[in-house]
Protein backbone atom coordinates (compact mmCIF):
# COMPACT_ATOMS: atom_id res chain seq x y z
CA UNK A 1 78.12 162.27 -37.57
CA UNK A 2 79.57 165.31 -38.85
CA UNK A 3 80.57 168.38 -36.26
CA UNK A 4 78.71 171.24 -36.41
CA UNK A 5 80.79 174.05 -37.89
CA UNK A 6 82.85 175.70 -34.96
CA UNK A 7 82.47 173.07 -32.84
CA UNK A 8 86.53 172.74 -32.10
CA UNK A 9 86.62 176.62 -31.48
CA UNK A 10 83.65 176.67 -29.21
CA UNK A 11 83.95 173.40 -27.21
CA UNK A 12 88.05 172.46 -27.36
CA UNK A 13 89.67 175.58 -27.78
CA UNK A 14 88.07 176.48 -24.03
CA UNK A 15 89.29 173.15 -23.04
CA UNK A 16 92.90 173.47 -24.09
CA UNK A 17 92.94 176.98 -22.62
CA UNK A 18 91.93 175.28 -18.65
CA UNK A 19 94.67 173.46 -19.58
CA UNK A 20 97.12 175.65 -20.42
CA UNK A 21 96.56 177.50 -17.06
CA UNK A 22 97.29 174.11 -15.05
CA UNK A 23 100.52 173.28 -16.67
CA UNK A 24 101.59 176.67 -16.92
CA UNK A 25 102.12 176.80 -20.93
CA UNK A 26 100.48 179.49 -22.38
CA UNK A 27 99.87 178.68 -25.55
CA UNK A 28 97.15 180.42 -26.96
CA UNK A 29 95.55 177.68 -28.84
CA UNK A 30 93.03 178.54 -31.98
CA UNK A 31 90.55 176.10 -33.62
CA UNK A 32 93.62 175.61 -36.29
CA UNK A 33 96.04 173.62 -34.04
CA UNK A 34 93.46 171.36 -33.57
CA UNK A 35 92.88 167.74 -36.33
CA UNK A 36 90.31 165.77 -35.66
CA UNK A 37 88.93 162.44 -38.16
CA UNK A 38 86.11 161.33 -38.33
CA UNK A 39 86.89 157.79 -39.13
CA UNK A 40 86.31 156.09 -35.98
CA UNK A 41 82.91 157.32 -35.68
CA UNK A 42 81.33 153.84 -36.60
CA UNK A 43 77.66 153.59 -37.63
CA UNK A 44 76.73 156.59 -35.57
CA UNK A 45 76.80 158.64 -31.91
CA UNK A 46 75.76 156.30 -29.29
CA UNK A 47 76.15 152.92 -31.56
CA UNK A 48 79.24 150.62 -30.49
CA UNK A 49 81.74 149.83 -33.37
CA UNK A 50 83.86 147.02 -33.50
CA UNK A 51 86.98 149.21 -33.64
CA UNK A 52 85.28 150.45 -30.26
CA UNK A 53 85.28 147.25 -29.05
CA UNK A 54 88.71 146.47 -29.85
CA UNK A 55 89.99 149.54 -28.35
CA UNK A 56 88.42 148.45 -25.01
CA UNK A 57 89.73 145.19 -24.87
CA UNK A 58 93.26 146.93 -26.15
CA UNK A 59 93.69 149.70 -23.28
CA UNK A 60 92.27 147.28 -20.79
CA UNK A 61 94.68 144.47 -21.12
CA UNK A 62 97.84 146.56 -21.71
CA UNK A 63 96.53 149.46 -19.06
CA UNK A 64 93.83 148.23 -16.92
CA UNK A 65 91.93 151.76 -17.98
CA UNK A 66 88.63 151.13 -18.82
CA UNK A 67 87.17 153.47 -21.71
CA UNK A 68 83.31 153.99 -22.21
CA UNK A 69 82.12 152.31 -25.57
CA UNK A 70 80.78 155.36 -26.75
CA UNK A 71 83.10 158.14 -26.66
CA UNK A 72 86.54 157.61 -25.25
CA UNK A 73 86.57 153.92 -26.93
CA UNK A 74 85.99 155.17 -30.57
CA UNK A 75 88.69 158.16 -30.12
CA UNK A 76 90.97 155.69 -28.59
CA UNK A 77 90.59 153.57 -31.50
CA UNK A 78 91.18 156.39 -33.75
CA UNK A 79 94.30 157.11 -32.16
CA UNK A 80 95.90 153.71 -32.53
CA UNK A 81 94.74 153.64 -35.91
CA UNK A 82 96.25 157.22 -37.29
CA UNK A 83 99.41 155.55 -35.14
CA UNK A 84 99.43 152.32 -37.19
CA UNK A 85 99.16 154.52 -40.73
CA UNK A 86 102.02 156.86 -39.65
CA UNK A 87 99.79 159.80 -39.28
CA UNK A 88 100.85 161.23 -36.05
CA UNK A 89 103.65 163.76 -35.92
CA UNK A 90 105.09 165.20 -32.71
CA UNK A 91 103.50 165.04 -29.42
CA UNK A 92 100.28 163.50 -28.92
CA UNK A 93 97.89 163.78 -25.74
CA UNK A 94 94.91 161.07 -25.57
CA UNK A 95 92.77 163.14 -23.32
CA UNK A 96 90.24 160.50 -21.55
CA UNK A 97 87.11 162.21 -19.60
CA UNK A 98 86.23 159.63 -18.08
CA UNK A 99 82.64 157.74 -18.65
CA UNK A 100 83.45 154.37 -18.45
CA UNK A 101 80.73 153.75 -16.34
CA UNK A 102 78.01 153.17 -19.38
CA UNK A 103 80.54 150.14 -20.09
CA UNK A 104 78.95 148.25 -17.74
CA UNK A 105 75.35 149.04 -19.07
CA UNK A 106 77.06 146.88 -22.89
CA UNK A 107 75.57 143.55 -23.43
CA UNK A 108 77.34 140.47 -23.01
């Protein structure tokens, strides 16, 4: 599951830039501010991994946010894994979108 080259530029550059104009920063943001990993990805888009999983269950208890299996669950458990090897420097955001609706569509 590989992004297609210019993916950050075209689809979170935009993003950031909405952003900036809410909180008032300005920041100009280019596609090289942005890291993303693709670690957490699992066994593919649309296929539940059992860091997923875990993730749920994680924000869940400690939160009572519920995070969709497929996107915001996987990028969740990215973050608290590049947390637990000491990868993170300076602020982080955890941006969720919403979509925790296909969570109740999982089995079991």
């Amino acid at each position: 599951c590989d992004p297609e080259p210019g993916l950050v530029a075209e689809t979170l550059v935009p993003l950031a830039e909405g952003l900036d104009k809410i909180t008032g920063e300005n920041k100009r943001l280019r596609e090289s501010d942005f890291e993303y990993w693709l670690d957490w990805v699992g066994p593919g888009y649309a296929v539940f991994s059992d860091d997923g999983m875990a993730a749920i269950q994680r924000m869940a208890r400690a939160e009572g946010i519920f995070l969709d299996p497929v996107y915001s669950a996987k990028s969740f458990a990215g973050l608290v894994g590049l947390a637990e090897r000491g990868e993170l420097r300076g602020r982080v955001l955890f941006w969720h979108t919403g979509g925790f609706p296909s969570l109740f569509a999982m089995p079991g």
